[in-house]
PDB file of N, CA and C in Angstrom:
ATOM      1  N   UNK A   1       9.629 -26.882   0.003  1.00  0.00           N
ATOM      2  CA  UNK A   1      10.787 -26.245   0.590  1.00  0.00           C
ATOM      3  C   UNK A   1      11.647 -27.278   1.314  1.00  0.00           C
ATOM      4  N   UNK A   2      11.295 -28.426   1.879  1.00  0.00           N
ATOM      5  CA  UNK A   2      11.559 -29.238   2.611  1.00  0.00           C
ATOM      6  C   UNK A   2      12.716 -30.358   1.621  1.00  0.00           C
ATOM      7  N   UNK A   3      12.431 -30.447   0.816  1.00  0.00           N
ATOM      8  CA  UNK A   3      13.044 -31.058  -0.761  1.00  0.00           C
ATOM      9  C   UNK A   3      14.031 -30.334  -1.078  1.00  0.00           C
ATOM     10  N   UNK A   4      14.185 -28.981  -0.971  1.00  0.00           N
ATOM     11  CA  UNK A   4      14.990 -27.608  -1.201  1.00  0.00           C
ATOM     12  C   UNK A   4      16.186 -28.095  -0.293  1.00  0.00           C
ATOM     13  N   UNK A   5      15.545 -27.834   0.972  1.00  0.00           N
ATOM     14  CA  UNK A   5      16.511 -27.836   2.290  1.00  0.00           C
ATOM     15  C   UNK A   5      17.211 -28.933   1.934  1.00  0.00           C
ATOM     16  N   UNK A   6      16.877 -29.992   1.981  1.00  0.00           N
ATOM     17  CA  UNK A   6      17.275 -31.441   1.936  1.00  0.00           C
ATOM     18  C   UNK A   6      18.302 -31.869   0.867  1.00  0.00           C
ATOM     19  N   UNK A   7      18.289 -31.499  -0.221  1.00  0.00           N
ATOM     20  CA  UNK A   7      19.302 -30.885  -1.059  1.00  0.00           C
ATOM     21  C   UNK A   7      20.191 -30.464  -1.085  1.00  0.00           C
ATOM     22  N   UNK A   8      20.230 -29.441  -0.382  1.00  0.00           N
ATOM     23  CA  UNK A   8      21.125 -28.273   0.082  1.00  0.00           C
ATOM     24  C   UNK A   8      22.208 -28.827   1.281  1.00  0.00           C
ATOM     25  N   UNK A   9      21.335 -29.772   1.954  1.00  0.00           N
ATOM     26  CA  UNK A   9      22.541 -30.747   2.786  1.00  0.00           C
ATOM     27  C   UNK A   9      22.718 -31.464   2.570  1.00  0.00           C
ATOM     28  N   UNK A  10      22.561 -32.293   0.974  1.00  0.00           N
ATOM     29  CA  UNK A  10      23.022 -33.665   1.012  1.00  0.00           C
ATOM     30  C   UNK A  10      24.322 -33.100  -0.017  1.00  0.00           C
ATOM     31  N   UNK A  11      23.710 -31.892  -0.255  1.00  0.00           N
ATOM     32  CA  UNK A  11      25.724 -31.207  -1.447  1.00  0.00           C
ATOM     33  C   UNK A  11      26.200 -30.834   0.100  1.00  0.00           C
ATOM     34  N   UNK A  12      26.292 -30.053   1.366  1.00  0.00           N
ATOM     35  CA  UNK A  12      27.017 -29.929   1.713  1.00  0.00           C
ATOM     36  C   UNK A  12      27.577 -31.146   2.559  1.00  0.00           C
ATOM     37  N   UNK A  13      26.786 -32.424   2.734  1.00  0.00           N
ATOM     38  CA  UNK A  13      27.600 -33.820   2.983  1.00  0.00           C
ATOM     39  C   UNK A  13      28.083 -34.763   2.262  1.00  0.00           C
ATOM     40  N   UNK A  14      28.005 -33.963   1.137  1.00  0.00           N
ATOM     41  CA  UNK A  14      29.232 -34.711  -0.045  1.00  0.00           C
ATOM     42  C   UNK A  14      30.609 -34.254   0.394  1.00  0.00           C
ATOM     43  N   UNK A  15      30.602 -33.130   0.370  1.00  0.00           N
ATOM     44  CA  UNK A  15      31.937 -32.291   0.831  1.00  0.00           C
ATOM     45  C   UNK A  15      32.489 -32.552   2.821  1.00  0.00           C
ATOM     46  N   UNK A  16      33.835 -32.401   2.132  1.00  0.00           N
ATOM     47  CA  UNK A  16      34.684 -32.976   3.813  1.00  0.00           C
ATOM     48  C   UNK A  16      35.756 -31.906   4.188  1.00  0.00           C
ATOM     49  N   UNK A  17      35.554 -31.954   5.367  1.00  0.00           N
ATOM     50  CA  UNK A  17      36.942 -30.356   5.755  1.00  0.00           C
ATOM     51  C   UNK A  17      38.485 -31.241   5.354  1.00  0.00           C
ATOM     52  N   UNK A  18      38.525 -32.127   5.174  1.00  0.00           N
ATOM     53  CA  UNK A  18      39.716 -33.088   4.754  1.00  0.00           C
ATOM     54  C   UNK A  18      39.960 -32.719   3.069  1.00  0.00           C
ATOM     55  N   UNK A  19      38.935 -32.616   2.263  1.00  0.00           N
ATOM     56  CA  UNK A  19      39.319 -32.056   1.061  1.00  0.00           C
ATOM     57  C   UNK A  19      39.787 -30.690   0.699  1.00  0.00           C
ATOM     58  N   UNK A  20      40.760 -30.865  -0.022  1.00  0.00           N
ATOM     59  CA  UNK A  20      42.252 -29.536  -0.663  1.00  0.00           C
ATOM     60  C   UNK A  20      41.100 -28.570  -0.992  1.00  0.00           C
ATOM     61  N   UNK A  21      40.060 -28.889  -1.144  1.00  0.00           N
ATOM     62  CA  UNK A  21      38.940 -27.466  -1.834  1.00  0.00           C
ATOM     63  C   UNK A  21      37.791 -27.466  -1.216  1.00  0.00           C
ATOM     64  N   UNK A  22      38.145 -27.799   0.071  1.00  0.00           N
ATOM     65  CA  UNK A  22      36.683 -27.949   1.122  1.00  0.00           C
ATOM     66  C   UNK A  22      36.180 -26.360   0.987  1.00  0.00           C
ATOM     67  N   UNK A  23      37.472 -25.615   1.101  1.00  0.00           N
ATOM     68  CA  UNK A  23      36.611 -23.985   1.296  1.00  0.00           C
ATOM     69  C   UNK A  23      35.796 -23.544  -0.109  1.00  0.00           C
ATOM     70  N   UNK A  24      36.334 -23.785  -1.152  1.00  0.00           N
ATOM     71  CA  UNK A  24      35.375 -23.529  -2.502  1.00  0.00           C
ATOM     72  C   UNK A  24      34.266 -24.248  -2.462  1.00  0.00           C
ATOM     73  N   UNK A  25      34.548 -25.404  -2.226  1.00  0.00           N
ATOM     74  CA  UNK A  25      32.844 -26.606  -2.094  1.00  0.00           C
ATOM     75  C   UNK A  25      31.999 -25.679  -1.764  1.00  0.00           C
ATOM     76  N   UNK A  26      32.609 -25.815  -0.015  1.00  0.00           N
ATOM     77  CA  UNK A  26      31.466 -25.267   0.548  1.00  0.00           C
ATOM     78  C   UNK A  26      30.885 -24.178   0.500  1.00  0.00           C
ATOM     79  N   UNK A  27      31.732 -23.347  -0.073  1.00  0.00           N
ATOM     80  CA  UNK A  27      31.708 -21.747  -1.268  1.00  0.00           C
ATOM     81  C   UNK A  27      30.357 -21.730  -1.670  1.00  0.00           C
ATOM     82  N   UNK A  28      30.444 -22.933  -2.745  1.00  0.00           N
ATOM     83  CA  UNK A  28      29.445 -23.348  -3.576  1.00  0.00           C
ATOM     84  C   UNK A  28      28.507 -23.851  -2.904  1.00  0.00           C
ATOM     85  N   UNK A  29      28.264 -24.577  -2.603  1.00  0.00           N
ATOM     86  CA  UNK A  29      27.329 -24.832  -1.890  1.00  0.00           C
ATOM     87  C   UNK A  29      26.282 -23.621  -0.890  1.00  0.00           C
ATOM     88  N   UNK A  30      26.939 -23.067  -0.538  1.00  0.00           N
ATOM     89  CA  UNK A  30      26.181 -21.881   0.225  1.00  0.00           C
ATOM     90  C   UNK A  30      25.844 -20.323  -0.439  1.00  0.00           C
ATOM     91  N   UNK A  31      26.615 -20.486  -1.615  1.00  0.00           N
ATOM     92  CA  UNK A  31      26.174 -19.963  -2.640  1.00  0.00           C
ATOM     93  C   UNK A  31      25.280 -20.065  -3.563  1.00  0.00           C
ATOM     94  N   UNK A  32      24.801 -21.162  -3.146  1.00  0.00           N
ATOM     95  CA  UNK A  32      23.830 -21.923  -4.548  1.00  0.00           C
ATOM     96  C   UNK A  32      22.137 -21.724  -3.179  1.00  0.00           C
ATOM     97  N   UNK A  33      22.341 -21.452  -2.133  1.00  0.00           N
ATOM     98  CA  UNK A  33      21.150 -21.341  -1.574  1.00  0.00           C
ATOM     99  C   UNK A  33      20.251 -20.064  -1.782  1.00  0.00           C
ATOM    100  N   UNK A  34      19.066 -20.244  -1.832  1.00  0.00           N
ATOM    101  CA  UNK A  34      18.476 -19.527  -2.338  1.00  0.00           C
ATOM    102  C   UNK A  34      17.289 -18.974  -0.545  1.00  0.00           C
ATOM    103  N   UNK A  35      17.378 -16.929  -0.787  1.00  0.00           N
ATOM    104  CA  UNK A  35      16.204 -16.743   0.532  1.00  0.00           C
ATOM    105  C   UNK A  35      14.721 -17.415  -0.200  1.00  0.00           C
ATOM    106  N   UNK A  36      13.843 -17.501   0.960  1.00  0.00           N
ATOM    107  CA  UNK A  36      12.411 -18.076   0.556  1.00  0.00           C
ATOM    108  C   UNK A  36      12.401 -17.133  -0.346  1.00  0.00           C
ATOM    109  N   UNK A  37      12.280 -15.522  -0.135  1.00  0.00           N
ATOM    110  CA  UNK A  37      11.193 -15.211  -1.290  1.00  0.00           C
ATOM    111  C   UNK A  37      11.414 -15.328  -2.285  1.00  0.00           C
ATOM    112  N   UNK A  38      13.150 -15.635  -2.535  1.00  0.00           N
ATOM    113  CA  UNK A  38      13.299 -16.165  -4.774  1.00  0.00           C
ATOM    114  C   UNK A  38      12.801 -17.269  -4.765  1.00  0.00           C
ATOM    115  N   UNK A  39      13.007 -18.191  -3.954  1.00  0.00           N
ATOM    116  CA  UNK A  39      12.361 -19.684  -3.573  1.00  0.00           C
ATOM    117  C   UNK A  39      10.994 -19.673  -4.153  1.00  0.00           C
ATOM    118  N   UNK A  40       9.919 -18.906  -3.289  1.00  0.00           N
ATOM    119  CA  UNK A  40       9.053 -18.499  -3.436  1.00  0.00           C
ATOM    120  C   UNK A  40       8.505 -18.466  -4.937  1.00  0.00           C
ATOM    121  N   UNK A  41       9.067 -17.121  -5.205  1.00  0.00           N
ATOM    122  CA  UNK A  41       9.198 -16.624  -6.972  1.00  0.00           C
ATOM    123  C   UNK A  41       9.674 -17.742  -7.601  1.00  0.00           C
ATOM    124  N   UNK A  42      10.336 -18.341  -7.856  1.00  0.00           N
ATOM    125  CA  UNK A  42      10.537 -19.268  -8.546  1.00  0.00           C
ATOM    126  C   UNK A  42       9.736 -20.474  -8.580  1.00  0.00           C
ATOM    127  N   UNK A  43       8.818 -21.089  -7.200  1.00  0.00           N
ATOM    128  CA  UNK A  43       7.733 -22.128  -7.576  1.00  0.00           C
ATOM    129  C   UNK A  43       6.797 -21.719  -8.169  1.00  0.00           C
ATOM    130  N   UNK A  44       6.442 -20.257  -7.662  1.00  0.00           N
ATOM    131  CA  UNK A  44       4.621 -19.906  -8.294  1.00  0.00           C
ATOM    132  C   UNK A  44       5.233 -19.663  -9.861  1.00  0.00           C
ATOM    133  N   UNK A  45       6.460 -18.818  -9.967  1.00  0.00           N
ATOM    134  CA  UNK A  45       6.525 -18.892 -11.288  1.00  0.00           C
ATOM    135  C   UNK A  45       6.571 -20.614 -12.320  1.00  0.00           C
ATOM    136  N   UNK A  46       6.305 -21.561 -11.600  1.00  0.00           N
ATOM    137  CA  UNK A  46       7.063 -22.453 -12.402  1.00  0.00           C
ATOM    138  C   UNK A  46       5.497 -23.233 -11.944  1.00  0.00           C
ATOM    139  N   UNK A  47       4.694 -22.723 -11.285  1.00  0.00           N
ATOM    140  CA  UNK A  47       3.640 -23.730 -10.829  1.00  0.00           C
ATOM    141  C   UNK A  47       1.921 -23.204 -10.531  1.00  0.00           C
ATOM    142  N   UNK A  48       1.987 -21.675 -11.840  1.00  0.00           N
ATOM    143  CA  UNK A  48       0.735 -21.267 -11.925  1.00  0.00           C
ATOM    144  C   UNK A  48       0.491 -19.951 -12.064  1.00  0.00           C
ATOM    145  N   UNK A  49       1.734 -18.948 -11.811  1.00  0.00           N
ATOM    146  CA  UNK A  49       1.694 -17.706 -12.041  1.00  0.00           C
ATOM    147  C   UNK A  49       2.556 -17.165 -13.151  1.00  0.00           C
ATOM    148  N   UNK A  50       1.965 -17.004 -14.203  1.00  0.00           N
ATOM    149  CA  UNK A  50       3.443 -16.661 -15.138  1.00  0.00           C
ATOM    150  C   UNK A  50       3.784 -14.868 -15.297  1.00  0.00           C
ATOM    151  N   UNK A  51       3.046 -14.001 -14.148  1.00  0.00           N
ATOM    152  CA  UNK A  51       3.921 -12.871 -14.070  1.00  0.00           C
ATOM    153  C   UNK A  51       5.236 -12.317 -13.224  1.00  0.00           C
ATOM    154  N   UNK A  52       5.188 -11.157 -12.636  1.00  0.00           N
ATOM    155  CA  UNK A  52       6.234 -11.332 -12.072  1.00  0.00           C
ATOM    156  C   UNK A  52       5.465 -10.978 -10.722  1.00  0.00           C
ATOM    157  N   UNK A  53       6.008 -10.952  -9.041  1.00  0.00           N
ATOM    158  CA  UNK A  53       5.408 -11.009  -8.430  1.00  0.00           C
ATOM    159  C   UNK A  53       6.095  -9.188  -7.858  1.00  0.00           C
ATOM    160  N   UNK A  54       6.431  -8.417  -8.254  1.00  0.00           N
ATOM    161  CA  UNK A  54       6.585  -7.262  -7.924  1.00  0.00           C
ATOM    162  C   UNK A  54       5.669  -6.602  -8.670  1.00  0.00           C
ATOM    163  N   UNK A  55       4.731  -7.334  -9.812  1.00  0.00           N
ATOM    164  CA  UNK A  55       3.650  -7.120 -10.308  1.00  0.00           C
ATOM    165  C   UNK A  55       2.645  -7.313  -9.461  1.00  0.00           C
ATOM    166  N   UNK A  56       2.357  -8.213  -8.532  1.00  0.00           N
ATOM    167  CA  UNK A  56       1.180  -8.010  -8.300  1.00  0.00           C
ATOM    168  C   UNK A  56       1.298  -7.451  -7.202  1.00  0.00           C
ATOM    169  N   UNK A  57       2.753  -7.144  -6.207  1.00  0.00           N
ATOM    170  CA  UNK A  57       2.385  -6.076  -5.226  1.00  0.00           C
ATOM    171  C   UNK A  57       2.152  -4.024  -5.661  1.00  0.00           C
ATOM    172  N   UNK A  58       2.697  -4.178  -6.913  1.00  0.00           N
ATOM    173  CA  UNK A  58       2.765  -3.229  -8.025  1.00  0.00           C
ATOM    174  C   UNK A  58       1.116  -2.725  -7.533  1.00  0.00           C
ATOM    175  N   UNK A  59       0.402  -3.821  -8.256  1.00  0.00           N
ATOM    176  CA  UNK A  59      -1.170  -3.756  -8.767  1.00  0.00           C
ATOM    177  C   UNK A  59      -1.725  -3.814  -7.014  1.00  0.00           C
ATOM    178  N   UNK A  60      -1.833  -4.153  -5.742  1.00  0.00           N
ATOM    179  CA  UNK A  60      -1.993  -4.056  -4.726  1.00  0.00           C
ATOM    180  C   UNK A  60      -1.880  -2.762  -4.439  1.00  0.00           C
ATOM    181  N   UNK A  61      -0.740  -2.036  -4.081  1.00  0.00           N
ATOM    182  CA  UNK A  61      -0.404  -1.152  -3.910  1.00  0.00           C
ATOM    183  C   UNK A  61      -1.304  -0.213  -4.576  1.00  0.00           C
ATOM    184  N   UNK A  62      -1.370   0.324  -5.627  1.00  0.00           N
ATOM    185  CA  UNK A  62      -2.694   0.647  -6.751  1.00  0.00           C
ATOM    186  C   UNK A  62      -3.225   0.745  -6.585  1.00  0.00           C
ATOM    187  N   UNK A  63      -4.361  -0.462  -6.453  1.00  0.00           N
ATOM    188  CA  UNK A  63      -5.330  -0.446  -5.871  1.00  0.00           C
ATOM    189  C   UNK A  63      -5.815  -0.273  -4.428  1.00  0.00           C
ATOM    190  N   UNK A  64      -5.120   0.078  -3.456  1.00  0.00           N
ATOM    191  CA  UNK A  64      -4.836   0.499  -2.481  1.00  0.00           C
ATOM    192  C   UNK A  64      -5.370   2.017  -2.388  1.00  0.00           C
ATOM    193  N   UNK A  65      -4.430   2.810  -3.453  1.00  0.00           N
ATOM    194  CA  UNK A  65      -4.968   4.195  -3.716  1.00  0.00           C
ATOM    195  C   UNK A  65      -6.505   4.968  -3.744  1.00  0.00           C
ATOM    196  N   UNK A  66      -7.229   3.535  -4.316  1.00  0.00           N
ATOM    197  CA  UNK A  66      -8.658   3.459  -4.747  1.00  0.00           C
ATOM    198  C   UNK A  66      -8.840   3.148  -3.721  1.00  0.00           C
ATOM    199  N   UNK A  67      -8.914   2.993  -2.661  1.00  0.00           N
ATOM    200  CA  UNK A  67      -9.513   1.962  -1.256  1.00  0.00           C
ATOM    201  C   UNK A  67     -10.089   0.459  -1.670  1.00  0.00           C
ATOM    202  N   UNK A  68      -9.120  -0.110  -2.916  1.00  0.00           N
ATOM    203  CA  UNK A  68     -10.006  -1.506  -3.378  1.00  0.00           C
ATOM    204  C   UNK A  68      -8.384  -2.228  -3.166  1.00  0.00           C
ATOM    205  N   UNK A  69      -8.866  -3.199  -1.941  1.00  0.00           N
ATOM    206  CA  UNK A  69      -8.067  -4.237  -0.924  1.00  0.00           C
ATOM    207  C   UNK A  69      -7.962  -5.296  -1.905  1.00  0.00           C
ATOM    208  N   UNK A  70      -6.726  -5.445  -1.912  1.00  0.00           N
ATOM    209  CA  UNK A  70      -6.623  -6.915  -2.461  1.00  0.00           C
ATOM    210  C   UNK A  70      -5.891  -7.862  -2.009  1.00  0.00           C
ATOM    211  N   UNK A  71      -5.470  -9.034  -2.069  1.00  0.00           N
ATOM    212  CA  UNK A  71      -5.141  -9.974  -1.485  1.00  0.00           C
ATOM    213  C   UNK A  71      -3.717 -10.691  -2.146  1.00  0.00           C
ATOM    214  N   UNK A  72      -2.749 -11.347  -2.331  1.00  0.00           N
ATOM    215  CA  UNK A  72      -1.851 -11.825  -3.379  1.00  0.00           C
ATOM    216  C   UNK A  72      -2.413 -12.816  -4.170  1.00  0.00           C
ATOM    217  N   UNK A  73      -3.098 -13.771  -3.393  1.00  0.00           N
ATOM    218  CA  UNK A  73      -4.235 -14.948  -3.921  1.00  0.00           C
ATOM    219  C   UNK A  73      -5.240 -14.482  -4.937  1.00  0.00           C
ATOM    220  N   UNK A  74      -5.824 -13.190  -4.710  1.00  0.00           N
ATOM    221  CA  UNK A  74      -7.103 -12.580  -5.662  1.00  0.00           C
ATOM    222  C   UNK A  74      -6.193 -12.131  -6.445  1.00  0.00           C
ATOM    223  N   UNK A  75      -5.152 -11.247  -6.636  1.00  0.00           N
ATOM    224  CA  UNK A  75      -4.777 -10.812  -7.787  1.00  0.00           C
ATOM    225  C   UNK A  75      -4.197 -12.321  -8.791  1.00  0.00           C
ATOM    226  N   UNK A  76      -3.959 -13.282  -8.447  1.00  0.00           N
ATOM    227  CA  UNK A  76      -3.081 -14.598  -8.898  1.00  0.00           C
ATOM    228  C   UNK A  76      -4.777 -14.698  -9.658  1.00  0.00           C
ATOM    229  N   UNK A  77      -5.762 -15.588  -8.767  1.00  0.00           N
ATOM    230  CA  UNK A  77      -6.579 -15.637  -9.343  1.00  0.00           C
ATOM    231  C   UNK A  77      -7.535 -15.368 -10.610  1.00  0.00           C
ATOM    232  N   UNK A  78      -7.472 -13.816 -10.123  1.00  0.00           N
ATOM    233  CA  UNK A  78      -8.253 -12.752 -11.020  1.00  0.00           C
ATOM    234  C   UNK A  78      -7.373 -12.254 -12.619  1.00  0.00           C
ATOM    235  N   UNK A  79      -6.357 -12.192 -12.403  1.00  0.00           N
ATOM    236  CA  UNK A  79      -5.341 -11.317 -13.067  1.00  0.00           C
ATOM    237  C   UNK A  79      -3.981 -12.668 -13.921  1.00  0.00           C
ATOM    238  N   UNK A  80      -4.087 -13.500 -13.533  1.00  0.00           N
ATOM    239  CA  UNK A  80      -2.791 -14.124 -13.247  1.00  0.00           C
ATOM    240  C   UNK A  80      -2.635 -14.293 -15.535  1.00  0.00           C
ATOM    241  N   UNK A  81      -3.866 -14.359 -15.670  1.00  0.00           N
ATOM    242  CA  UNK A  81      -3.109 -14.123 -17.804  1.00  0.00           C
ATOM    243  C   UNK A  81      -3.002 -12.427 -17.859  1.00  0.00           C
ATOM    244  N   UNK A  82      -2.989 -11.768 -17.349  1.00  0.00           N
ATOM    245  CA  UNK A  82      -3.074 -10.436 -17.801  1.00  0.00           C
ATOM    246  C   UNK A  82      -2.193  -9.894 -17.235  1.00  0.00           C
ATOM    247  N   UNK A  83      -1.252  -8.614 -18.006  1.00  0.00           N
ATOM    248  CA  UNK A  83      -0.196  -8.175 -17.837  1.00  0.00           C
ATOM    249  C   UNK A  83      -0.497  -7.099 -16.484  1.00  0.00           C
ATOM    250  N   UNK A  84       0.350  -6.867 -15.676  1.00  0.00           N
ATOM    251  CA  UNK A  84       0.467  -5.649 -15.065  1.00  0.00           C
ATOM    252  C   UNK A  84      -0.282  -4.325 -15.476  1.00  0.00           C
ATOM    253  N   UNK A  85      -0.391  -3.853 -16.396  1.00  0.00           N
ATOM    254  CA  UNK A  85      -0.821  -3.139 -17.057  1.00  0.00           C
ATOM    255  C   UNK A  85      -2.744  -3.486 -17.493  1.00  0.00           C
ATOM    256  N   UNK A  86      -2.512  -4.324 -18.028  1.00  0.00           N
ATOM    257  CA  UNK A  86      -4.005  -4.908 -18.519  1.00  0.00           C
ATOM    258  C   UNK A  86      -5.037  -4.702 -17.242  1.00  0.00           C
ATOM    259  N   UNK A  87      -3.952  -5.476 -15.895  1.00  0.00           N
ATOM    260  CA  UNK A  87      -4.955  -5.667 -14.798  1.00  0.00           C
ATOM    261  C   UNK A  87      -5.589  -4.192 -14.149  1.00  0.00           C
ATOM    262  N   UNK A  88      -4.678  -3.136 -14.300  1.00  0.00           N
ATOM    263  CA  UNK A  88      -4.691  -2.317 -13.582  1.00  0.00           C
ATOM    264  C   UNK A  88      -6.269  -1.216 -14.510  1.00  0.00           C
ATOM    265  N   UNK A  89      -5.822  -1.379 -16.060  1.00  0.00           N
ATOM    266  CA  UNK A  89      -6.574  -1.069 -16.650  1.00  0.00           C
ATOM    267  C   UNK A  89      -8.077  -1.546 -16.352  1.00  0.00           C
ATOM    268  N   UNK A  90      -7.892  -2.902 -16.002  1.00  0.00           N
ATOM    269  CA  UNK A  90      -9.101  -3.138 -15.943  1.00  0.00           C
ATOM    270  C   UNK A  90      -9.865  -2.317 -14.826  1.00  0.00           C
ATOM    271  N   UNK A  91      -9.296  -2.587 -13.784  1.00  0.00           N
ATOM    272  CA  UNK A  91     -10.173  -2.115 -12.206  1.00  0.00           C
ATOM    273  C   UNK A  91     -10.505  -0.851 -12.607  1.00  0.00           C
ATOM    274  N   UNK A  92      -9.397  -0.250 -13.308  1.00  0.00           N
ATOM    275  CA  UNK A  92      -9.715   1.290 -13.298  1.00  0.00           C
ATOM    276  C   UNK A  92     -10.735   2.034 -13.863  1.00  0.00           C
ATOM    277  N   UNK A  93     -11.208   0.780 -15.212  1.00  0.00           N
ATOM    278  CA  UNK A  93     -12.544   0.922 -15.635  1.00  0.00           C
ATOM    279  C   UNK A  93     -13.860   0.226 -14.796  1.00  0.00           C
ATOM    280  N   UNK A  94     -13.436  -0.430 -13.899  1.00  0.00           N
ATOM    281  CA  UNK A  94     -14.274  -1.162 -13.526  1.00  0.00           C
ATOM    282  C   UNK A  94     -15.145   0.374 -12.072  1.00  0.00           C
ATOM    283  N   UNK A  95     -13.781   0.963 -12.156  1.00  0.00           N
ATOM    284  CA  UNK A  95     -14.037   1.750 -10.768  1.00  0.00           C
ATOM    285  C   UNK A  95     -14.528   2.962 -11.186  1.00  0.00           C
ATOM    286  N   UNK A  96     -14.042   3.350 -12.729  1.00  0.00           N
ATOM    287  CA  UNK A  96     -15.424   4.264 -13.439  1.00  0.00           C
ATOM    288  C   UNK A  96     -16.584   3.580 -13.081  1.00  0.00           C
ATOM    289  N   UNK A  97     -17.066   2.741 -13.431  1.00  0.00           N
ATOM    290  CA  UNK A  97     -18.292   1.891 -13.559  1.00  0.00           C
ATOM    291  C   UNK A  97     -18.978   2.114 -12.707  1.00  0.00           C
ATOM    292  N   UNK A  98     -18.602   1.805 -11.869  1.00  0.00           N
ATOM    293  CA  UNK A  98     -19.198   1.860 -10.406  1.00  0.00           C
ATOM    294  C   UNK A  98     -19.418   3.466 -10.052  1.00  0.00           C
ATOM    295  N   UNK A  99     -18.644   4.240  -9.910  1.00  0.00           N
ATOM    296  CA  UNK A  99     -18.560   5.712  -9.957  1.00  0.00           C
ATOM    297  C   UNK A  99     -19.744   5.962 -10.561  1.00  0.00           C
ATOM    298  N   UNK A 100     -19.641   5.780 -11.901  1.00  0.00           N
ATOM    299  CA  UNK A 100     -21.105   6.182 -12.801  1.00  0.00           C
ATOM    300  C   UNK A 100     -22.244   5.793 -11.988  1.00  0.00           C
ATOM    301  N   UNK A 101     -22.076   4.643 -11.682  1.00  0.00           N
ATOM    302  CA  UNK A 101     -23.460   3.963 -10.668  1.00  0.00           C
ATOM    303  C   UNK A 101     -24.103   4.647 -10.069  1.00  0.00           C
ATOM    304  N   UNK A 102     -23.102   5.063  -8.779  1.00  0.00           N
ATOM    305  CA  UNK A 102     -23.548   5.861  -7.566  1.00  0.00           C
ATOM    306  C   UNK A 102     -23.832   6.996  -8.292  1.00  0.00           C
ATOM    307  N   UNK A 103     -22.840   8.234  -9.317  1.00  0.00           N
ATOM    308  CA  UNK A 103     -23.842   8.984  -9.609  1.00  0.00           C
ATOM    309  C   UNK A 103     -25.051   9.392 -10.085  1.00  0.00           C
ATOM    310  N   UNK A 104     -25.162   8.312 -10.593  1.00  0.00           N
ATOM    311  CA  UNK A 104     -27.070   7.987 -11.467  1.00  0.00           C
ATOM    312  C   UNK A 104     -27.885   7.753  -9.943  1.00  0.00           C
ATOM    313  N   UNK A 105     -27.282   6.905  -9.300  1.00  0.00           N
ATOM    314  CA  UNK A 105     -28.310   6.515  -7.955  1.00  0.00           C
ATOM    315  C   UNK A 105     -28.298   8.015  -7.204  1.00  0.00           C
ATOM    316  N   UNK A 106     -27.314   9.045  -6.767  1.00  0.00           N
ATOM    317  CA  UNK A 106     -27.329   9.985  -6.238  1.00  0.00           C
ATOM    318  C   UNK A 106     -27.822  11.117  -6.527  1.00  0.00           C
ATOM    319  N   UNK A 107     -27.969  11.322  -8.146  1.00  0.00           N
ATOM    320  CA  UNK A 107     -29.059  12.275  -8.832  1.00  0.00           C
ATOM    321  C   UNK A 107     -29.969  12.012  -9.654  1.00  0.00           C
ATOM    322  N   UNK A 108     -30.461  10.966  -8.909  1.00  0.00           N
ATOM    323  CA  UNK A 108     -32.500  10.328  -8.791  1.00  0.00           C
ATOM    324  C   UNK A 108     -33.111  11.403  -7.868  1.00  0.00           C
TER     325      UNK A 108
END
């Protein structure tokens, strides 16, 4: 982010209030900044996550419903080749699974 920032002021100290188009420059320039969280979205996308990240609060949220906590790191981890869909599929069988468990253990 620090590389980001640093960037971002060396275009706006190219530009001078003395130049005929200082107000468009700097237009541009402050237009071209980006909040952290596209910031954000845009490194993990470019540096290990190739879904989208309203996906994995998507799949959080979800799993939430189930009382099964998740983390942004565990879903990246766990999930990060599998679609939105795939992941959700999975737990959901996973949470049959378990279901079945306890009822075999509960009518012993």
């Amino acid at each position: 982010m620090d590389k980001y920032a640093r960037s971002l002021a060396g275009q706006g100290q190219k530009i001078s209030p003395e130049d005929s188009d200082y107000k468009e420059k700097l237009i541009h320039v402050v237009q071209s900044f980006r909040t952290f969280d596209v910031a954000l979205d845009d490194f993990i996308l470019h540096h290990g996550y190739t879904g989208e990240l309203s996906d994995i609060n998507t799949f959080i949220e979800t799993m939430e419903e189930f009382g099964d906590i998740w983390t942004v790191e565990q879903v990246k981890d766990v999930y990060s080749k599998k679609t939105l869909e795939e992941a959700i599929a999975d737990r959901q069988s996973s949470h049959a699974k378990f279901a079945d468990i306890i009822r075999t253990v509960i009518n012993r």
